[in-house]
PDB file of N, CA and C in Angstrom:
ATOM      1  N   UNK A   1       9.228  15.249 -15.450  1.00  0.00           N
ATOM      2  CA  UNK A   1       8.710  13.892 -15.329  1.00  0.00           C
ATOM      3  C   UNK A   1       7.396  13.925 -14.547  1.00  0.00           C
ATOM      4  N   UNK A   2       6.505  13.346 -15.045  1.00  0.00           N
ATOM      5  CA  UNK A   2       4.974  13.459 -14.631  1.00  0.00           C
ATOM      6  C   UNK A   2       4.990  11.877 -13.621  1.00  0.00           C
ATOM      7  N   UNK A   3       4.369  12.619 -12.382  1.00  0.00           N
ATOM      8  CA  UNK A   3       4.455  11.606 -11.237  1.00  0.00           C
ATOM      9  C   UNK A   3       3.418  10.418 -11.539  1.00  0.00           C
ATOM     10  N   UNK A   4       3.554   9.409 -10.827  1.00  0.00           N
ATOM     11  CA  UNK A   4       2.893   8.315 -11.163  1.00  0.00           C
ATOM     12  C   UNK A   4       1.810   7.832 -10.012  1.00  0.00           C
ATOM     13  N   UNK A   5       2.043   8.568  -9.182  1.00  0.00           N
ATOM     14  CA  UNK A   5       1.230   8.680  -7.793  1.00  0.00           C
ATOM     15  C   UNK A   5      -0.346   8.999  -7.951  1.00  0.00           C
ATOM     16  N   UNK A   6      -0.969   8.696  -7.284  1.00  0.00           N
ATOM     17  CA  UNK A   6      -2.459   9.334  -7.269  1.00  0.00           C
ATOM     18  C   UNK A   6      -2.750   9.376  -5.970  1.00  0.00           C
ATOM     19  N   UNK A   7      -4.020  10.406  -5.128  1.00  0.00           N
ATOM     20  CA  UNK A   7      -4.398   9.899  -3.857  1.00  0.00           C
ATOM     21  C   UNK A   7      -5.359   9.666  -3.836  1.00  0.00           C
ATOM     22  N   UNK A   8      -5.773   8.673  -2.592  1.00  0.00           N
ATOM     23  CA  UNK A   8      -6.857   7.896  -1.729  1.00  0.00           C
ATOM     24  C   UNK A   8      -6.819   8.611  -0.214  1.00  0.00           C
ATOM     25  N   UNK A   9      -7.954   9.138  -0.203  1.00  0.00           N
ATOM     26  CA  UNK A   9      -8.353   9.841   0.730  1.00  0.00           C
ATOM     27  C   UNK A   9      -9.786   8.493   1.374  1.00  0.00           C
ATOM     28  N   UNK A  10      -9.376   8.068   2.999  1.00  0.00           N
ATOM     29  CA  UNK A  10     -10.563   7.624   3.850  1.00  0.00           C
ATOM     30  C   UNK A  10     -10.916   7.748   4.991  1.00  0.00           C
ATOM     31  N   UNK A  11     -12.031   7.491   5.979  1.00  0.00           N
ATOM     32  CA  UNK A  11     -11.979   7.649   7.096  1.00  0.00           C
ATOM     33  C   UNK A  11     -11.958   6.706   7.767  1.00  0.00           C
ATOM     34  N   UNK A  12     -11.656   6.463   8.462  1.00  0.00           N
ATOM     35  CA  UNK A  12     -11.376   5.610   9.591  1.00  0.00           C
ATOM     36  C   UNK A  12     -11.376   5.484  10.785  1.00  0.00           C
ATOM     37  N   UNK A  13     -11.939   5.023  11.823  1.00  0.00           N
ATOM     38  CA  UNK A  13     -12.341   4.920  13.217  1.00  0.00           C
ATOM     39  C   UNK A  13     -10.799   5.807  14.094  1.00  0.00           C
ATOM     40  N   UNK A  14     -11.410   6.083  15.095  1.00  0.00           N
ATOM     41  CA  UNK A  14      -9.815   6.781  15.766  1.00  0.00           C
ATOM     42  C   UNK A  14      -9.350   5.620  16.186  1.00  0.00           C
ATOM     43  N   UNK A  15      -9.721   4.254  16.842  1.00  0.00           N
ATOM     44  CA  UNK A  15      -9.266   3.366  17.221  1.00  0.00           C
ATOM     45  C   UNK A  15      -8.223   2.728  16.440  1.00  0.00           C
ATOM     46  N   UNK A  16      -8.669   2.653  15.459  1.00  0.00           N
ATOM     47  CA  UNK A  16      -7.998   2.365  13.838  1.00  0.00           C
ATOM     48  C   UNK A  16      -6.579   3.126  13.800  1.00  0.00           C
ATOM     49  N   UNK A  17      -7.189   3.955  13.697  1.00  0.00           N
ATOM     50  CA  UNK A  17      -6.091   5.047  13.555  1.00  0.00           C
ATOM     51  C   UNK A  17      -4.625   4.709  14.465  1.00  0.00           C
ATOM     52  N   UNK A  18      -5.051   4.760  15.738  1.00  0.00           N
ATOM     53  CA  UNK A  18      -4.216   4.716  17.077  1.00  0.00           C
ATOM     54  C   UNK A  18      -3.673   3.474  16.975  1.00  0.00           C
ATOM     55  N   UNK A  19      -4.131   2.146  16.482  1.00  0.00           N
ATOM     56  CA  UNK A  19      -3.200   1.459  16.322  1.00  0.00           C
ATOM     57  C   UNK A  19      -2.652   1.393  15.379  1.00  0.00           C
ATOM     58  N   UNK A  20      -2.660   1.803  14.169  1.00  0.00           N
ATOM     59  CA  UNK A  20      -2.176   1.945  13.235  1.00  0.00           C
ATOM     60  C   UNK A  20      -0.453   3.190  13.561  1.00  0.00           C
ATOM     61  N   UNK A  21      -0.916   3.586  14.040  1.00  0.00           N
ATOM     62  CA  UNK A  21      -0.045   4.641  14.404  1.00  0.00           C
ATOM     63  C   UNK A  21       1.022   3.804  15.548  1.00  0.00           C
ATOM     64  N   UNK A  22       0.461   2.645  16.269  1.00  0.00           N
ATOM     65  CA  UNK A  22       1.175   2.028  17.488  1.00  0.00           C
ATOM     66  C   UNK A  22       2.267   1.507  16.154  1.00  0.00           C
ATOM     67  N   UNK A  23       1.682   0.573  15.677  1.00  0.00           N
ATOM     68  CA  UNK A  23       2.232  -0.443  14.675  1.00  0.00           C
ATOM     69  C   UNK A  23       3.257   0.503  14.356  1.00  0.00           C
ATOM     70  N   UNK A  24       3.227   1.369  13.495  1.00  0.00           N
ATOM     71  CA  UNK A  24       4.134   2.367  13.077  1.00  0.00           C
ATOM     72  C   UNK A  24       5.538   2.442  13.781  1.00  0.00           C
ATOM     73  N   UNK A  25       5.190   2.821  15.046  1.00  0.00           N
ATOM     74  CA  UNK A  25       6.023   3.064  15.716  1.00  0.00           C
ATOM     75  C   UNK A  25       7.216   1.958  16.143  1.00  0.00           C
ATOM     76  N   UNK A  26       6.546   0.982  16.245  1.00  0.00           N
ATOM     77  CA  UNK A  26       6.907  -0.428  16.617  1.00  0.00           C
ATOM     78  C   UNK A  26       7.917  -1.000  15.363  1.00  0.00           C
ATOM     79  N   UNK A  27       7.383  -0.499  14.355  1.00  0.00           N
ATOM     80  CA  UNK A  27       7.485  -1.350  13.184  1.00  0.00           C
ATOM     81  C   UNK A  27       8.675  -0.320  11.691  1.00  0.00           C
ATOM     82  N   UNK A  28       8.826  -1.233  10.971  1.00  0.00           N
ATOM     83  CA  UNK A  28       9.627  -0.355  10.018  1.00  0.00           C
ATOM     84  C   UNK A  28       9.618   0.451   9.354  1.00  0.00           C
ATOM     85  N   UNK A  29       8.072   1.016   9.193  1.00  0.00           N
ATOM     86  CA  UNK A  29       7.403   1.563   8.245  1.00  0.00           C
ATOM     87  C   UNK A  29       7.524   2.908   8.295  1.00  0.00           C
ATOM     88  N   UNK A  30       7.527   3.933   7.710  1.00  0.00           N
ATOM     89  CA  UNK A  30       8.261   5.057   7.760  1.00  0.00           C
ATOM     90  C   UNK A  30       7.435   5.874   7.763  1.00  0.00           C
ATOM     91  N   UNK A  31       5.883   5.634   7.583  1.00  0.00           N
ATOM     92  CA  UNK A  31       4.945   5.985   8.513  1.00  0.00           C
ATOM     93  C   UNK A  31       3.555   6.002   8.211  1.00  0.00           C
ATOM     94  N   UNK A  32       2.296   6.541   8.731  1.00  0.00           N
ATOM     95  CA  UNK A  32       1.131   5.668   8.474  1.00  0.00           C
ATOM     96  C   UNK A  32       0.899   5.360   7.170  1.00  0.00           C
ATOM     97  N   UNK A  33       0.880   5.928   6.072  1.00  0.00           N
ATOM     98  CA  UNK A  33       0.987   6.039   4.581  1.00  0.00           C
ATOM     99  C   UNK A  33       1.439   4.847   3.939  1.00  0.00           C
ATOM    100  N   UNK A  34       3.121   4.446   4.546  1.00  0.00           N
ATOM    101  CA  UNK A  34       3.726   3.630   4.089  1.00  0.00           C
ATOM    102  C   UNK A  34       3.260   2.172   4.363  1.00  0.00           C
ATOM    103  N   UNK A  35       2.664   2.250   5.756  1.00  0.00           N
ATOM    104  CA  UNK A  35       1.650   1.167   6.196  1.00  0.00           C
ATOM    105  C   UNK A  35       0.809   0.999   5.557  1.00  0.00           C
ATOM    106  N   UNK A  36      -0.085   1.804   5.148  1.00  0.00           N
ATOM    107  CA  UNK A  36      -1.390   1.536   4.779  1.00  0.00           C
ATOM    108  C   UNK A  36      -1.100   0.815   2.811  1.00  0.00           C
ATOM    109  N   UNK A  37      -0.127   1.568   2.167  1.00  0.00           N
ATOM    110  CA  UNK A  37       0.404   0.929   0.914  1.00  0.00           C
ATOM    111  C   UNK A  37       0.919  -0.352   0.843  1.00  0.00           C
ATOM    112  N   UNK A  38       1.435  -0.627   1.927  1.00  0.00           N
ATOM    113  CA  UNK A  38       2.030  -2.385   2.466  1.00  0.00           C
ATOM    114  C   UNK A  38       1.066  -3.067   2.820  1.00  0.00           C
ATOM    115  N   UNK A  39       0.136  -2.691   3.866  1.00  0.00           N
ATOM    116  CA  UNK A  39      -1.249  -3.369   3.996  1.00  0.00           C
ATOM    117  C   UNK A  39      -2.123  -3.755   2.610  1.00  0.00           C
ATOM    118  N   UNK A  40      -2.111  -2.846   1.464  1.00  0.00           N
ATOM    119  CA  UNK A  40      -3.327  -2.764   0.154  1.00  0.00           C
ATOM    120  C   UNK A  40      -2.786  -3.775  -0.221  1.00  0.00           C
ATOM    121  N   UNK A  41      -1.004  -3.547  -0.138  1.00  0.00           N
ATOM    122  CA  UNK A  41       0.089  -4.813  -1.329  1.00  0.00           C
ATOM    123  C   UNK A  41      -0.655  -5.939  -1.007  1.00  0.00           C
ATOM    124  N   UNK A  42      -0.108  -6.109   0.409  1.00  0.00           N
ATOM    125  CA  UNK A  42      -0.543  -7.836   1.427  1.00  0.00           C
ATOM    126  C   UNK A  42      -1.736  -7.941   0.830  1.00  0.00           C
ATOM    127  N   UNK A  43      -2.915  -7.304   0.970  1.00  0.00           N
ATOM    128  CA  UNK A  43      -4.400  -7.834   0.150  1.00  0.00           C
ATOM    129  C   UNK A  43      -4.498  -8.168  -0.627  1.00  0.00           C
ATOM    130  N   UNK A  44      -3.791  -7.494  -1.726  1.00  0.00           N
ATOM    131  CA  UNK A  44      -3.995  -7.619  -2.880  1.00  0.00           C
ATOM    132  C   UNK A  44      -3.274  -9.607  -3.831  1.00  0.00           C
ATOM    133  N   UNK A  45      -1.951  -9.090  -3.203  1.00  0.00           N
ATOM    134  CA  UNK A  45      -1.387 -10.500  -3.046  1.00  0.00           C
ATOM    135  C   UNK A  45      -1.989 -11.515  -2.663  1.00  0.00           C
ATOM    136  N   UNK A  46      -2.472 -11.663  -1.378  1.00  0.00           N
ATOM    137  CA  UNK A  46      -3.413 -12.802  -0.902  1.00  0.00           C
ATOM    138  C   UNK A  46      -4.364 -12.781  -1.559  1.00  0.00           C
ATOM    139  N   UNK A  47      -5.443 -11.949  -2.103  1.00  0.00           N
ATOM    140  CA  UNK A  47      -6.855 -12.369  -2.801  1.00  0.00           C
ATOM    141  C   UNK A  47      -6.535 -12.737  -4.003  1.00  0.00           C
ATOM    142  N   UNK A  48      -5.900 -11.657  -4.497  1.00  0.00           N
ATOM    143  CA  UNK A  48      -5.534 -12.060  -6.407  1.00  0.00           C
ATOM    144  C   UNK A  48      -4.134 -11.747  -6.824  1.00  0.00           C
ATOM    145  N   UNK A  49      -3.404 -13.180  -5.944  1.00  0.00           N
ATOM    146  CA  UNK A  49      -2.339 -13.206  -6.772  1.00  0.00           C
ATOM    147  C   UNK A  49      -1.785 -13.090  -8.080  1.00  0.00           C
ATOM    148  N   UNK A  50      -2.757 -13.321  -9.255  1.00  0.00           N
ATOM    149  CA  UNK A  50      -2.468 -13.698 -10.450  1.00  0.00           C
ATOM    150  C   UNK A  50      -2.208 -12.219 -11.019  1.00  0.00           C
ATOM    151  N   UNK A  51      -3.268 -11.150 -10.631  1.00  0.00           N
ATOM    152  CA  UNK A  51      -3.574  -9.919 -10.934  1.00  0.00           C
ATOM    153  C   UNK A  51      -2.692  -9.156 -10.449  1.00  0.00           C
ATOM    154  N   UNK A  52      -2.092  -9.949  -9.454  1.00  0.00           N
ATOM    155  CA  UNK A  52      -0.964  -8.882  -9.073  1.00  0.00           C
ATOM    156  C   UNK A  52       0.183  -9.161  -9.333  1.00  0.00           C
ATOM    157  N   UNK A  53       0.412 -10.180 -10.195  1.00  0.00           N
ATOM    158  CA  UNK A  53       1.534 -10.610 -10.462  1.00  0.00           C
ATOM    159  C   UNK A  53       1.763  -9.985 -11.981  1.00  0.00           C
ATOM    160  N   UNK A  54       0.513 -10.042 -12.856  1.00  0.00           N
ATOM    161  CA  UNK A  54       0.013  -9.761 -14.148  1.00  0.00           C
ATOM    162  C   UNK A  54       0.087  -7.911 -14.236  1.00  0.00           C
ATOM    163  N   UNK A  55      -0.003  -7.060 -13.157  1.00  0.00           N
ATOM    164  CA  UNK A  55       0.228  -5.858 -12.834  1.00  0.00           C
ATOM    165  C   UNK A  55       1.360  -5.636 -12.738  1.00  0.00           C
ATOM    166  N   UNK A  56       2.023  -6.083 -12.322  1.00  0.00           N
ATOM    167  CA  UNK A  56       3.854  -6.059 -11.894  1.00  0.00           C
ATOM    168  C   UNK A  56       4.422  -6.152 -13.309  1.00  0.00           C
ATOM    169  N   UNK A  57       3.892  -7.070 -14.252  1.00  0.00           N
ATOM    170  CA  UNK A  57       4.710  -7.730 -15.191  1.00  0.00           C
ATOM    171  C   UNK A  57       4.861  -6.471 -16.616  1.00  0.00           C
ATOM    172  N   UNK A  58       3.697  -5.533 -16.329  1.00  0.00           N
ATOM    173  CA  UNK A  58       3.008  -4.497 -17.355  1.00  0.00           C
ATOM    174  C   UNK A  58       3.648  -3.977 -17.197  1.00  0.00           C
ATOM    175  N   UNK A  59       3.888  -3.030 -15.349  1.00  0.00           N
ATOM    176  CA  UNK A  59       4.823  -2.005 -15.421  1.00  0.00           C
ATOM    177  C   UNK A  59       6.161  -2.201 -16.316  1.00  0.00           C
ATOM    178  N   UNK A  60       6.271  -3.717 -15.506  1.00  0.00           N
ATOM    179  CA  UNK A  60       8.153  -3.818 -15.902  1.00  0.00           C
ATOM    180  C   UNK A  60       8.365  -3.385 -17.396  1.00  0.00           C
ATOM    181  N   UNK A  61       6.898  -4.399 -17.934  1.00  0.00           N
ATOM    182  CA  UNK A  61       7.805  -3.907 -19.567  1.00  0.00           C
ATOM    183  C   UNK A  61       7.002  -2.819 -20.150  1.00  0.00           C
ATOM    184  N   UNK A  62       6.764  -2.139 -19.623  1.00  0.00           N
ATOM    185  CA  UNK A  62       6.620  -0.537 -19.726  1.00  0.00           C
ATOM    186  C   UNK A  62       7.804   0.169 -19.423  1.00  0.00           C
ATOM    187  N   UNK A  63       8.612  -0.222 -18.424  1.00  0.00           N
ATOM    188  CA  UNK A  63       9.655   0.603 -17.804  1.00  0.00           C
ATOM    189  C   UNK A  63      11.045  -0.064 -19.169  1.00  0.00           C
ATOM    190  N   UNK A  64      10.949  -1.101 -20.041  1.00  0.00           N
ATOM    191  CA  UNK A  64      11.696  -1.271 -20.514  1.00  0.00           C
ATOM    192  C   UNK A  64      11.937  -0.898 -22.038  1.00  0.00           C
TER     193      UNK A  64
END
């Protein structure tokens, strides 16, 4: 089965980083990665709901 994953490689301030890493710790996320994929979701949702709703709907009936 051919993975569905791709990566995003960026840089980012150490400050950034360090709280990002606080949050982590604090928080449910299983770790900076998983944050940063929950953070893109939240954006993406808030700016273009429609597109992300219209993205969701492709996979599904792809997966069906």
């Amino acid at each position: 089965m051919e993975s569905q994953n791709t990566q995003i490689s960026l840089r980012v301030p150490i400050s950034l980083k360090k709280l990002i890493s606080k949050i982590v710790e604090q928080d449910t996320h299983l770790n900076e990665s998983d944050f940063i994929r929950e953070a893109i979701r939240e954006k993406i949702r808030r700016d273009a709901p429609n597109f992300y709703t219209s993205i969701f709907k492709e996979v599904e009936n792809e997966s069906k």
